[in-house]
N, C-alpha and C. Protein backbone atom coordinates (compact mmCIF):
# COMPACT_ATOMS: atom_id res chain seq x y z
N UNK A 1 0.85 -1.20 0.00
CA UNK A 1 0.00 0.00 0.00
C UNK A 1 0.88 1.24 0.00
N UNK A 2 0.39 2.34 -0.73
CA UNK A 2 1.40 3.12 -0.67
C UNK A 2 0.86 4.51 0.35
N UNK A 3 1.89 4.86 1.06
CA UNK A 3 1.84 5.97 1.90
C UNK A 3 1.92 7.48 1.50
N UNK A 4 0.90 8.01 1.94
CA UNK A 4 0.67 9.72 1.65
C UNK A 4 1.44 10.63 3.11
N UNK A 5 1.88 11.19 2.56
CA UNK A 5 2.48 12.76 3.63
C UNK A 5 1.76 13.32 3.54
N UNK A 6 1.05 14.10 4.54
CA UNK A 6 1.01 15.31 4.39
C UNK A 6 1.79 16.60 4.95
N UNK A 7 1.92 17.76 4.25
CA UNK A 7 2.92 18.31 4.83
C UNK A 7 1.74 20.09 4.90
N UNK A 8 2.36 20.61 6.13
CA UNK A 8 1.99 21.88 6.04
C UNK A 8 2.66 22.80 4.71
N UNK A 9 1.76 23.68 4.30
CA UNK A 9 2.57 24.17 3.72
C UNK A 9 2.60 25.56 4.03
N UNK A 10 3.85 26.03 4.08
CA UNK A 10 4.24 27.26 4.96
C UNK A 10 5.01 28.49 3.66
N UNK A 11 4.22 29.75 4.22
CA UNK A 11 5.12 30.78 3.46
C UNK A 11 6.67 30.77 3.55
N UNK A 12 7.28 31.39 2.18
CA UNK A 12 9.01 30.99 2.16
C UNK A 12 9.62 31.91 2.63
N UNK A 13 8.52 33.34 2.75
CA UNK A 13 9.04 34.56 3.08
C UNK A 13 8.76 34.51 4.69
N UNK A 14 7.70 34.26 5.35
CA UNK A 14 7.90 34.43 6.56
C UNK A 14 7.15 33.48 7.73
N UNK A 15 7.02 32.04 6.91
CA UNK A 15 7.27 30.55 7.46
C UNK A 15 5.38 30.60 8.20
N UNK A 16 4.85 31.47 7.79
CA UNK A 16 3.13 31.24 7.99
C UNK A 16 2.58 30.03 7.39
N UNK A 17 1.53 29.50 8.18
CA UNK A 17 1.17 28.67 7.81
C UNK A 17 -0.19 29.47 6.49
N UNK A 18 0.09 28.75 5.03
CA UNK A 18 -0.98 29.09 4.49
C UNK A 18 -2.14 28.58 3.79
N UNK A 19 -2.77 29.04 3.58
CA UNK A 19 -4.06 28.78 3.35
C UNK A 19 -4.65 27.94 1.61
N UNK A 20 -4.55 26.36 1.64
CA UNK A 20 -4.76 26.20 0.47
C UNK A 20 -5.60 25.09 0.46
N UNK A 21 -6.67 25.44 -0.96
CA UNK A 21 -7.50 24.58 -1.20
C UNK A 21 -7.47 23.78 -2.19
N UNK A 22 -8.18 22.14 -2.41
CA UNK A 22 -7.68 21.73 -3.06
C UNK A 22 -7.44 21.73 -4.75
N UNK A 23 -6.64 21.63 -5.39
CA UNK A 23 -6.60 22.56 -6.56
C UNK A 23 -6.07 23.54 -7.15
N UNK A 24 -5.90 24.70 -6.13
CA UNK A 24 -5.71 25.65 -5.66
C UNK A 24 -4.11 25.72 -6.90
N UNK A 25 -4.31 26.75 -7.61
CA UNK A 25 -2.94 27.07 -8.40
C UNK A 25 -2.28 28.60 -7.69
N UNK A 26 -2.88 29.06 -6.97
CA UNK A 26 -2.36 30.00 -6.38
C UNK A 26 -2.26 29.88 -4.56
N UNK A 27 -1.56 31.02 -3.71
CA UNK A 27 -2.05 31.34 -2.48
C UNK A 27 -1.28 31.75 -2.10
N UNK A 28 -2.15 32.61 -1.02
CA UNK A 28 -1.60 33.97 -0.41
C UNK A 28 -1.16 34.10 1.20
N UNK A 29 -0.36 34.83 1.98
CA UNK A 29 0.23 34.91 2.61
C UNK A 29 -0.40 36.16 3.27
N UNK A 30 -1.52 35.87 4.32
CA UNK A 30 -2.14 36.62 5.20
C UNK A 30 -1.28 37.44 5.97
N UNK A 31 -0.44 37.14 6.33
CA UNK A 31 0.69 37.59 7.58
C UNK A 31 1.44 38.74 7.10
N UNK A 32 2.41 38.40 5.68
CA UNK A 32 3.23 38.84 5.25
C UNK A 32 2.58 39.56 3.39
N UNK A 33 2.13 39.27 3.08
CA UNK A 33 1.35 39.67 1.65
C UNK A 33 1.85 38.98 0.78
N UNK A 34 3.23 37.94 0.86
CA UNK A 34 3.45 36.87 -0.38
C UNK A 34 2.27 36.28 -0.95
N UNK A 35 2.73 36.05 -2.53
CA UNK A 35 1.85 35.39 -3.52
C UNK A 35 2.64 34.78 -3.87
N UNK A 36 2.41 33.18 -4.43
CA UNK A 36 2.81 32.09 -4.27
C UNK A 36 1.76 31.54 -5.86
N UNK A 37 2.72 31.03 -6.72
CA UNK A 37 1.98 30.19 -7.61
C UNK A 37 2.37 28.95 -7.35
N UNK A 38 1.61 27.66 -7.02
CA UNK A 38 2.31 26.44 -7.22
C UNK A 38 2.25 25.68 -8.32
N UNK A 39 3.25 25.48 -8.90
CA UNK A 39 4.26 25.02 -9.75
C UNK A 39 4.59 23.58 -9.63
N UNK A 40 3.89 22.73 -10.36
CA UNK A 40 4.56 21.09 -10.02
C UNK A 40 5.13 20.77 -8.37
N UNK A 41 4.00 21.20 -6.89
CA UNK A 41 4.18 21.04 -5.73
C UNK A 41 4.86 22.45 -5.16
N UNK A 42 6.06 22.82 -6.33
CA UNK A 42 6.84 24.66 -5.54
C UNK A 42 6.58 25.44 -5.86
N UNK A 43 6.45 26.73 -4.45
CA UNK A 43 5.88 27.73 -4.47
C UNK A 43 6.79 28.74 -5.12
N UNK A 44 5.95 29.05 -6.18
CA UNK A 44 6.91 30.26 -6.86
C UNK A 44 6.04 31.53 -6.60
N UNK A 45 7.03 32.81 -6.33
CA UNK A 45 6.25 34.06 -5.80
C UNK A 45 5.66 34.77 -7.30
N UNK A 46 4.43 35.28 -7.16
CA UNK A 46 3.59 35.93 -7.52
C UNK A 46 3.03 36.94 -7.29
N UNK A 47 2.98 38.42 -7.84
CA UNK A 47 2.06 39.32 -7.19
C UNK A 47 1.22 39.23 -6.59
N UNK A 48 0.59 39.43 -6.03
CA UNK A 48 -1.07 39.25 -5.61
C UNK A 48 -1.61 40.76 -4.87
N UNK A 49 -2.18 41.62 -4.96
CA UNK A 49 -2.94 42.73 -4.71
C UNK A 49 -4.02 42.49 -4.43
N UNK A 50 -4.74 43.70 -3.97
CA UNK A 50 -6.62 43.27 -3.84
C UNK A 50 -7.08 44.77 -4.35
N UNK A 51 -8.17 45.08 -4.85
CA UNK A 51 -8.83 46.25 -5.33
C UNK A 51 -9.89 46.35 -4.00
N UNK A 52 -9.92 47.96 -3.80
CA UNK A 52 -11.06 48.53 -2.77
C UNK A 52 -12.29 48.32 -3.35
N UNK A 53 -13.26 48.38 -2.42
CA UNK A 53 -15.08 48.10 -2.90
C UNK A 53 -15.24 49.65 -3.38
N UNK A 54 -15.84 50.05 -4.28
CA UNK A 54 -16.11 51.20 -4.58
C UNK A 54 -17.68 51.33 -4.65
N UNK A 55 -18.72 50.07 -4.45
CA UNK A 55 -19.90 50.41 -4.83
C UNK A 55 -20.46 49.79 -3.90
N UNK A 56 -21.18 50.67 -2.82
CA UNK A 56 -21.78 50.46 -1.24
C UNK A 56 -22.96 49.24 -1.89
N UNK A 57 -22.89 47.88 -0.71
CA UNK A 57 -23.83 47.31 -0.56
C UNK A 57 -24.12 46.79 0.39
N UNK A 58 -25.37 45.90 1.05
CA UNK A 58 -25.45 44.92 1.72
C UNK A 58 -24.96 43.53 1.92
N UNK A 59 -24.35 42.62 2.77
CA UNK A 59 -23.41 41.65 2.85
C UNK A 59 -22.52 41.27 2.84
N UNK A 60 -21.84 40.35 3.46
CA UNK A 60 -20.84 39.77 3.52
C UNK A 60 -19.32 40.09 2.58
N UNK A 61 -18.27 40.54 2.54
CA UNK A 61 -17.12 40.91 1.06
C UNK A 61 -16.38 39.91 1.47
N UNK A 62 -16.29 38.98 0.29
CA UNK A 62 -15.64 37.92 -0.17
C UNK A 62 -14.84 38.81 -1.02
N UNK A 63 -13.31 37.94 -1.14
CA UNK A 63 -12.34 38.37 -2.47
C UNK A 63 -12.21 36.94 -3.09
N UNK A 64 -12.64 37.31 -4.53
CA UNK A 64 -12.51 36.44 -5.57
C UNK A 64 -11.14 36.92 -6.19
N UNK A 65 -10.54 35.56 -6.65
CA UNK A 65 -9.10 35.67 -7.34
C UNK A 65 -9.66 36.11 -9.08
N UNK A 66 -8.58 37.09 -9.59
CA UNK A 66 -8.28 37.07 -11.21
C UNK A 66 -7.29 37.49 -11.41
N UNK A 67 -7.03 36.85 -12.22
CA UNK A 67 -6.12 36.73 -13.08
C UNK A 67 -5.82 38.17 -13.71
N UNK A 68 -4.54 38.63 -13.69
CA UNK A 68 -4.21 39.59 -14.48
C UNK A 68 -2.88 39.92 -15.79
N UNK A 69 -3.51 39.62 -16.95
CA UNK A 69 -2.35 39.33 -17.78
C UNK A 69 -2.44 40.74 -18.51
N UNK A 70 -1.01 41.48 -18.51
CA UNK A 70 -0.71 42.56 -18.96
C UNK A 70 0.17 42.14 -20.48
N UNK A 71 -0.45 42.21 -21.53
CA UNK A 71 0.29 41.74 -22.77
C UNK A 71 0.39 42.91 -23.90
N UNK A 72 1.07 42.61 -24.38
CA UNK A 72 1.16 43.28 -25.92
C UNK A 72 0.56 42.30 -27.21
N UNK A 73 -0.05 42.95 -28.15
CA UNK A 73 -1.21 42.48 -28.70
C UNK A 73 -0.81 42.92 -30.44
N UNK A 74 -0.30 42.21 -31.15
CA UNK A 74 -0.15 42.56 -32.83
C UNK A 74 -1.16 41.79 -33.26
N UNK A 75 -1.47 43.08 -34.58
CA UNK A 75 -2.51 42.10 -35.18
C UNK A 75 -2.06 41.93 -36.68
N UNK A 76 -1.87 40.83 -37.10
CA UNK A 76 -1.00 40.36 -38.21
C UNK A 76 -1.59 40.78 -39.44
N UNK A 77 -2.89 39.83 -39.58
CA UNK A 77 -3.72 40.45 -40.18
C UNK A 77 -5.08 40.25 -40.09
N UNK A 78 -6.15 41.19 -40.75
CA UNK A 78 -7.14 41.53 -40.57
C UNK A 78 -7.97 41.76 -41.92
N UNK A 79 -9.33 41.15 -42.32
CA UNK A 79 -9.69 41.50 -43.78
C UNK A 79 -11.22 42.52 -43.60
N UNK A 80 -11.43 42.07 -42.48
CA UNK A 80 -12.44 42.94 -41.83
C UNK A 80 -12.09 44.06 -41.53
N UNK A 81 -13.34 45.50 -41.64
CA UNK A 81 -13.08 46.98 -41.04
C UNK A 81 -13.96 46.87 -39.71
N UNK A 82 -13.48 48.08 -38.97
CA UNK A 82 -14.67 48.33 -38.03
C UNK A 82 -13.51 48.72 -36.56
N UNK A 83 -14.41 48.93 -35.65
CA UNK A 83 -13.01 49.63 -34.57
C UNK A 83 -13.25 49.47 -32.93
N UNK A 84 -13.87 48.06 -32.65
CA UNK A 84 -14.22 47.66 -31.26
C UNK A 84 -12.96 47.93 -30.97
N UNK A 85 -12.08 47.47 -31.43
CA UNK A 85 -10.83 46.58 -30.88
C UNK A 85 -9.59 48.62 -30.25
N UNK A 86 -10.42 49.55 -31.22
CA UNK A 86 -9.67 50.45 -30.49
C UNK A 86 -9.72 51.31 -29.52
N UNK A 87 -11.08 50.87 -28.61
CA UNK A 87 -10.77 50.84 -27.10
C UNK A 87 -9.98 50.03 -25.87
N UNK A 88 -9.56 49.31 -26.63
CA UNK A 88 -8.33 48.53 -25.90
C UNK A 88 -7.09 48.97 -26.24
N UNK A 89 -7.07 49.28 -27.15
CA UNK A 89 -5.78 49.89 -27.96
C UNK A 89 -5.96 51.27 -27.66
N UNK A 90 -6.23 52.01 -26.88
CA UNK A 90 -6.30 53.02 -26.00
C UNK A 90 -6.67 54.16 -27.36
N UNK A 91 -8.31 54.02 -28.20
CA UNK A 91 -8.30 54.91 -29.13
C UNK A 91 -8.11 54.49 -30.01
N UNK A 92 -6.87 53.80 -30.74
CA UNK A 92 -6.29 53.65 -32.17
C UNK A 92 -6.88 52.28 -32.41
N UNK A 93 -7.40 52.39 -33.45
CA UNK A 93 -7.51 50.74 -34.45
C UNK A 93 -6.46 50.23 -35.79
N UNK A 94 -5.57 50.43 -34.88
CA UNK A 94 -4.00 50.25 -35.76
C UNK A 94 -3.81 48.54 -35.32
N UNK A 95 -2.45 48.49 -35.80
CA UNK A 95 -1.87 47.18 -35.63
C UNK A 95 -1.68 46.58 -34.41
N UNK A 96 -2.03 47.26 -33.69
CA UNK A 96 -2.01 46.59 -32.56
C UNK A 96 -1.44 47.60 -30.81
N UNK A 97 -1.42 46.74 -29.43
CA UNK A 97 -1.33 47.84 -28.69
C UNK A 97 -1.00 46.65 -27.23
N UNK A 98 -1.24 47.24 -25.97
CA UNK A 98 -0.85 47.36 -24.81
C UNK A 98 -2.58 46.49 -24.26
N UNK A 99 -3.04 45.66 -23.76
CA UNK A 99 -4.45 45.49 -23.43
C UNK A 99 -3.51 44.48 -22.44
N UNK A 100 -4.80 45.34 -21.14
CA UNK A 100 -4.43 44.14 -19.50
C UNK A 100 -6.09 43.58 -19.49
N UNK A 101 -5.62 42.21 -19.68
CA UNK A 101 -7.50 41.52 -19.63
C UNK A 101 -7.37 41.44 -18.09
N UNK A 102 -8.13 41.33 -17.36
CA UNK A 102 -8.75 40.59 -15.88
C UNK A 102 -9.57 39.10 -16.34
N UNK A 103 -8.78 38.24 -16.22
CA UNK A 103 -9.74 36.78 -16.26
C UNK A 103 -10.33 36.56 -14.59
N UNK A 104 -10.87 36.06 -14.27
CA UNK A 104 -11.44 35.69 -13.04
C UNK A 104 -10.85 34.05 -13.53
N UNK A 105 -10.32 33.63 -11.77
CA UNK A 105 -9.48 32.68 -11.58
C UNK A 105 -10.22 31.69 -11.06
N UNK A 106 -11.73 32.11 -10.55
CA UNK A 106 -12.24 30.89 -9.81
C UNK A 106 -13.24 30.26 -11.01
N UNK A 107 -14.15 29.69 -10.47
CA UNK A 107 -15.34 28.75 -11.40
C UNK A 107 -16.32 29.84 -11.49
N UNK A 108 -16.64 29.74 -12.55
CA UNK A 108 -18.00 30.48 -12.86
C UNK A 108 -18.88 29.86 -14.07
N UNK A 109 -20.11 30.19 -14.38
CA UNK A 109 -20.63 29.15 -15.81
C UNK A 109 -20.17 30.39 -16.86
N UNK A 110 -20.13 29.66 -17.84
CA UNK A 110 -19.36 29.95 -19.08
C UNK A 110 -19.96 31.97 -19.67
N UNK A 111 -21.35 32.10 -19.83
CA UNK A 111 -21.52 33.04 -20.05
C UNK A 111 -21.23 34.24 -18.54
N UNK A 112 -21.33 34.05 -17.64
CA UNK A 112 -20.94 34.60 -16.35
C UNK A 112 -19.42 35.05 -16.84
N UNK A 113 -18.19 33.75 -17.12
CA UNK A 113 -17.57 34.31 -16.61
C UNK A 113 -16.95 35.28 -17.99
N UNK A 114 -17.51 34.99 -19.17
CA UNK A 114 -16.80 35.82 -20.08
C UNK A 114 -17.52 37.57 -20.38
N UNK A 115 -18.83 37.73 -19.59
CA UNK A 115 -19.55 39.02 -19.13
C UNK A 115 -18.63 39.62 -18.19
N UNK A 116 -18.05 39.30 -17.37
CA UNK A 116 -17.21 39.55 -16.29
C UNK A 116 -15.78 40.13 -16.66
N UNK A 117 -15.50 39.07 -17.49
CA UNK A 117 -13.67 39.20 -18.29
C UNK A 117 -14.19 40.42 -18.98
N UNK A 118 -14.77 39.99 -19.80
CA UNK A 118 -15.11 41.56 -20.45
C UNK A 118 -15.24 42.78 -20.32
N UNK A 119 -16.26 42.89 -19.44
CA UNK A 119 -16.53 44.35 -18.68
C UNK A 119 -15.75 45.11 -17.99
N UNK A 120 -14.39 43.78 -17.08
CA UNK A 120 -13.31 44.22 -16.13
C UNK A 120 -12.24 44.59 -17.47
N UNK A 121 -12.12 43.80 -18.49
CA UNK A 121 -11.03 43.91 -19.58
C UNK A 121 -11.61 45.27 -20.02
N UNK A 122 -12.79 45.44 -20.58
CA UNK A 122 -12.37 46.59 -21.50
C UNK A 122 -12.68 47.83 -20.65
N UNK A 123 -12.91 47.84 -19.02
CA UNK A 123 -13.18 49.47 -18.47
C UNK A 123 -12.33 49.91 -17.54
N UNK A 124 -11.35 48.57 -17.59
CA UNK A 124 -10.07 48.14 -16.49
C UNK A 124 -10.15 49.46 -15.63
N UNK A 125 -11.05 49.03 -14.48
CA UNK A 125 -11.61 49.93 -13.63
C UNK A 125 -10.72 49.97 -12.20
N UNK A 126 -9.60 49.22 -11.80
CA UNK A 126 -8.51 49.76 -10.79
C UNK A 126 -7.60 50.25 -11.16
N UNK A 127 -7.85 51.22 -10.51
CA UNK A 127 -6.47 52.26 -10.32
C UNK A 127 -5.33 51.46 -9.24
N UNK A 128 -5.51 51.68 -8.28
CA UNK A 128 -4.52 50.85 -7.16
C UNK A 128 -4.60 50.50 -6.22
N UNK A 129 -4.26 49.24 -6.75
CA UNK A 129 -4.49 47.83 -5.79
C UNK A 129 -3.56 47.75 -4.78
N UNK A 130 -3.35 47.21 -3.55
CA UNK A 130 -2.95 47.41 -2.40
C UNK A 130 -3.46 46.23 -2.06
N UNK A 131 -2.38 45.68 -0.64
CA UNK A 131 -1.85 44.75 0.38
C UNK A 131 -3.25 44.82 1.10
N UNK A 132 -3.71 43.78 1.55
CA UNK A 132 -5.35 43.60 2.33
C UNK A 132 -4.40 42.53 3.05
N UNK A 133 -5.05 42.22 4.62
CA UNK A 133 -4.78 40.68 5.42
C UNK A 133 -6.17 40.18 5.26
N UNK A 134 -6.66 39.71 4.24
CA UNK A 134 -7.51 39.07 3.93
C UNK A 134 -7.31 37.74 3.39
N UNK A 135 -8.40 36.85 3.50
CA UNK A 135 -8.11 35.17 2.34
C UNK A 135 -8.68 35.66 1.47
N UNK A 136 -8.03 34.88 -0.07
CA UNK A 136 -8.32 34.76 -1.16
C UNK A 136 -8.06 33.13 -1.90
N UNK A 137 -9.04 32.88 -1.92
CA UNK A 137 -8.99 30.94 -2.39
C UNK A 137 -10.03 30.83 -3.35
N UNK A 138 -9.89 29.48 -3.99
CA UNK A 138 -10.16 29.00 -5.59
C UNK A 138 -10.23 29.64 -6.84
N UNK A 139 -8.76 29.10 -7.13
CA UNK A 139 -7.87 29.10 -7.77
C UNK A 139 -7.97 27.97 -8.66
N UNK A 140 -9.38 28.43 -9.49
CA UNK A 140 -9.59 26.84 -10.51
C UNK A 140 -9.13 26.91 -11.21
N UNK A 141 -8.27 28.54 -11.99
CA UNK A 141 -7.98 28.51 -13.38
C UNK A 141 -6.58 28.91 -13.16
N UNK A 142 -5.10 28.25 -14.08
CA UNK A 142 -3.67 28.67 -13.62
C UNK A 142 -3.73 29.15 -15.14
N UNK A 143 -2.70 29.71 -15.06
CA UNK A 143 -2.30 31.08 -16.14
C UNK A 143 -2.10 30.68 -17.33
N UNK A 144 -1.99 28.96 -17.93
CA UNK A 144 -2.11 28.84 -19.00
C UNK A 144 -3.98 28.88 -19.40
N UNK A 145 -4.65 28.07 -18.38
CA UNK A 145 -5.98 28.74 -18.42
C UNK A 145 -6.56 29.88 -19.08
N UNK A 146 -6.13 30.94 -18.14
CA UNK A 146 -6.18 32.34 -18.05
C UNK A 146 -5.61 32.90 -19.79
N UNK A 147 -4.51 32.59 -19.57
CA UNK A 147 -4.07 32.86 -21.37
C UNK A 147 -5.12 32.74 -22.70
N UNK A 148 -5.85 31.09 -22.39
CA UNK A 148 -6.72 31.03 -23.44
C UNK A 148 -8.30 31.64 -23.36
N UNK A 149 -8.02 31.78 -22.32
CA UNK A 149 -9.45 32.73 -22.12
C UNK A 149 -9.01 34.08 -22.55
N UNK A 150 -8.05 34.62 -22.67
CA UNK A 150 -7.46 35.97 -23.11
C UNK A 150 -7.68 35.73 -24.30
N UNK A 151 -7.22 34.76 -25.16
CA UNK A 151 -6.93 34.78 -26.80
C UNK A 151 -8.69 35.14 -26.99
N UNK A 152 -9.41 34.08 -26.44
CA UNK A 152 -10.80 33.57 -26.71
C UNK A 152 -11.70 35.40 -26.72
N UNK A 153 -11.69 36.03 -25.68
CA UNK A 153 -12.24 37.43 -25.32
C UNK A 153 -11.43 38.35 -26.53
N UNK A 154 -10.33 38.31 -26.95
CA UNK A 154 -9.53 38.99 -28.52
C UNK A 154 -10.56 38.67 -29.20
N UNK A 155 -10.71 37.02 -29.99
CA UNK A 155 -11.24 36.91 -30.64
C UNK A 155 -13.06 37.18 -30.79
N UNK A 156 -13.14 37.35 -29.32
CA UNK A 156 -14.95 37.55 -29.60
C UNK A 156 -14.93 39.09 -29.58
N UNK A 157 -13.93 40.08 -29.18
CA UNK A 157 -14.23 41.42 -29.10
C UNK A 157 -13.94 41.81 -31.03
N UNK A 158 -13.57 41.27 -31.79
CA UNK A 158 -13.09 41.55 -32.83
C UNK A 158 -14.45 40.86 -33.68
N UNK A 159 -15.24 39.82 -33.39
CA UNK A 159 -15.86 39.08 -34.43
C UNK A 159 -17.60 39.67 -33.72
N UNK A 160 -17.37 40.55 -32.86
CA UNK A 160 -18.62 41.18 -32.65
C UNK A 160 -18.36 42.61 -33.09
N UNK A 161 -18.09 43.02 -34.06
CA UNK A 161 -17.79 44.37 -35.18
C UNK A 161 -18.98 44.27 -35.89
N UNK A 162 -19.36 44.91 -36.39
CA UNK A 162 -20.28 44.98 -37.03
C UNK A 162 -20.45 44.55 -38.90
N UNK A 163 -19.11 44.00 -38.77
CA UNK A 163 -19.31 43.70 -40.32
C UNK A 163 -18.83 41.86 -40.20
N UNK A 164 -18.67 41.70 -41.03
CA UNK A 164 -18.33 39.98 -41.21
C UNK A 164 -17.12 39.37 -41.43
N UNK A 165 -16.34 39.17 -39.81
CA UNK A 165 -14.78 38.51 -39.37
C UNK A 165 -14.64 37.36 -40.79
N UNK A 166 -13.60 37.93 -41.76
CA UNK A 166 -13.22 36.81 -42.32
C UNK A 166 -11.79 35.94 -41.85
N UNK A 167 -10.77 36.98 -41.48
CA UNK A 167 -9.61 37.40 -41.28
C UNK A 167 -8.81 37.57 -40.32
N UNK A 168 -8.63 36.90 -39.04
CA UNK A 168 -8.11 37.27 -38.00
C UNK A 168 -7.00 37.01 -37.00
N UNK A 169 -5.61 37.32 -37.60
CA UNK A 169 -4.68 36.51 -37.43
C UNK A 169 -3.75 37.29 -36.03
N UNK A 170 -3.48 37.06 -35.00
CA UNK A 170 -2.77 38.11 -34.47
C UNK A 170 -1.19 37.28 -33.35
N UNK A 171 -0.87 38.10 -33.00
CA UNK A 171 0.46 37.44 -31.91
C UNK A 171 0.16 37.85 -30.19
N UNK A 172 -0.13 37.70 -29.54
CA UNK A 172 -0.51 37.91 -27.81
C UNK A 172 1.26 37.40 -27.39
N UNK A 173 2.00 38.43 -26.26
CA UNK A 173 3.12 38.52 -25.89
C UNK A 173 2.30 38.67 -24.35
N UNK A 174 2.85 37.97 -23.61
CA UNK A 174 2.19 38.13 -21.94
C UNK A 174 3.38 38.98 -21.25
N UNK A 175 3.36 40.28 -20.92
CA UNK A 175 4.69 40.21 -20.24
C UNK A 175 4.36 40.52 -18.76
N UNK A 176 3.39 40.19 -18.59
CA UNK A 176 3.52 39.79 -16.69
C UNK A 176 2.14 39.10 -16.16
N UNK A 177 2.16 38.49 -15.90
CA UNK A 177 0.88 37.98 -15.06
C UNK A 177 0.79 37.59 -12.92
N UNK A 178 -0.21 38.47 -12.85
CA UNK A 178 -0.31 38.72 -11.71
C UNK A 178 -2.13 38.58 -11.20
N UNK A 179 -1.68 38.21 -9.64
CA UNK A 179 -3.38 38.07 -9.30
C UNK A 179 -3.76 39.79 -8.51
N UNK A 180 -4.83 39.65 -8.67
CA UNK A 180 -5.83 40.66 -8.47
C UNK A 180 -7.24 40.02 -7.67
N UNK A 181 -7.32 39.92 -6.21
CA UNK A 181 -8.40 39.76 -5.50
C UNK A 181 -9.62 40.99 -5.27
N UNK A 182 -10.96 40.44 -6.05
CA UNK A 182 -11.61 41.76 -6.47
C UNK A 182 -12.62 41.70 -5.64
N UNK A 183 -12.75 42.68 -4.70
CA UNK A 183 -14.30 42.27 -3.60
C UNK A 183 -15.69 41.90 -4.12
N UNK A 184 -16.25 41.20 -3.62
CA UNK A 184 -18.10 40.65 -3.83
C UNK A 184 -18.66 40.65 -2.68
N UNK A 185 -19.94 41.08 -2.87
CA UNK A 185 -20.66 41.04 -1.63
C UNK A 185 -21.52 39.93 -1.94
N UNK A 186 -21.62 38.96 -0.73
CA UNK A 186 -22.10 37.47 -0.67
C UNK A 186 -23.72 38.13 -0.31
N UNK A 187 -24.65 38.32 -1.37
CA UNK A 187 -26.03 38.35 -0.75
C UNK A 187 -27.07 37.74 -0.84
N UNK A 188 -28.06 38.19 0.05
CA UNK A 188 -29.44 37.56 1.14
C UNK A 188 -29.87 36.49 -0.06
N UNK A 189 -29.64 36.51 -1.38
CA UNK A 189 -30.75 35.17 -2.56
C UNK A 189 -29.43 34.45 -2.81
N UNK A 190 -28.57 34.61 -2.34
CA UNK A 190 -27.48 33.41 -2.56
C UNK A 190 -26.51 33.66 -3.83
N UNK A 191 -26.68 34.93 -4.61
CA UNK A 191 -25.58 35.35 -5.27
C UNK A 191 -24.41 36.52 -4.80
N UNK A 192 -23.74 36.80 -5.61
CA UNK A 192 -22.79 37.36 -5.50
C UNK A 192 -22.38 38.91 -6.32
N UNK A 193 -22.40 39.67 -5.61
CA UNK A 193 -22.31 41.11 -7.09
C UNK A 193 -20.93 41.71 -6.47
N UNK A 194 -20.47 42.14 -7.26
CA UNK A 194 -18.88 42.58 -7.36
C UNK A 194 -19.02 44.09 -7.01
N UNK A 195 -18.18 44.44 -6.12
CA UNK A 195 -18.35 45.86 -5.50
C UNK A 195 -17.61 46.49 -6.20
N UNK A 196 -16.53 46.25 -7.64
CA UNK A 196 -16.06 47.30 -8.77
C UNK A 196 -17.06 47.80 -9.74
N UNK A 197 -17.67 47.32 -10.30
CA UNK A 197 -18.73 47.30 -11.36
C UNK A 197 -19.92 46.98 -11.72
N UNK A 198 -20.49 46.26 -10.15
CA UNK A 198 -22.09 45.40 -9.98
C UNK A 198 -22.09 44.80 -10.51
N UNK A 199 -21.39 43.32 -11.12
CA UNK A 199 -22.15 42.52 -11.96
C UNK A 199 -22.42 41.49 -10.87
N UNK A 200 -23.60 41.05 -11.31
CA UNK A 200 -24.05 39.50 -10.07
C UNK A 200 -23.41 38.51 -11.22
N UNK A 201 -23.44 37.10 -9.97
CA UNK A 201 -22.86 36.16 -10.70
C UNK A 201 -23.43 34.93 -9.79
């Protein structure tokens, strides 16, 4: 029969015991503010921040994990006109630009969570995020996840233009990915609405 360990697993920066669930591709360091991706069992450090509630409600504030991939974005080519794509590109519908998506890291159903990516991607509504001693857990989605949900939100912000996507070839460069714990208020019918932007979920 074969034998299981279990082992605590403790921050590297300042030997806390932390907080992980199972699954869990991330976790955070209540004590000290380390972020921790685990990596084939090792903890590799990670940003992790939290955004303030900006929109007063009733209940409980939970922090949900997302994902934050800050990339550079070429677009190779294109046979279609039209110019969703240059509010991400800060204005310009040129070749391409600078776009930070917010994926949400935990479970959500499929149209939930790409209403969500969206709304946080294209109004990228924190300014600055800051150190909380708060928990932040489930961590269903790890950053290759997160990546294809990035390509996936490119491709639907471009093929909802108003004319007919024949054409859509582009290159996504990630150059940092970091978590972002975004407050929700847990309320009285058993959902959840996000204190950046109100969306229930």
């Amino acid at each position: 029969m074969s034998e299981f360990k279990l082992e605590a697993i403790k921050c590297k920066n300042c030997g806390s015991g932390l907080m992980v669930e199972i699954n869990d591709f991330v976790t955070y360091c209540t004590n000290c503010g380390s972020g921790f991706e685990i990596v084939n069992g090792i903890l590799q450090p990670i940003e992790v921040n939290f955004a303030q509630p900006a929109r007063p409600a009733e209940g409980e504030i939970v922090y949900k994990p997302f994902w934050i991939l800050k990339t550079n974005v070429t677009i190779l080519e294109r046979t279609s006109s039209g110019g969703f794509l240059k509010n991400l590109f800060g204005g310009h519908d040129g070749a391409g630009g600078a776009i930070k998506f917010y994926i949400p890291a935990f479970r959500l159903p499929v149209d939930n969570m790409r209403e969500m990516a969206s709304a946080f991607t294209i109004k990228d509504p924190v300014a600055s995020p800051q150190k909380f001693n708060v928990k932040v857990t489930g961590f269903t989605y790890g950053r290759e996840d997160a990546l294809k949900i990035a390509e996936f939100l490119l491709i639907s912000f471009e093929a909802e233009k108003s004319d007919t996507m024949k054409t859509f070839r582009y290159d996504i460069k990630v150059d940092s990915y970091e978590i972002l714990g975004i407050p929700f208020y847990k309320l009285s019918n058993g959902t959840m609405r996000d204190a950046i932007i109100g969306l229930s979920v």
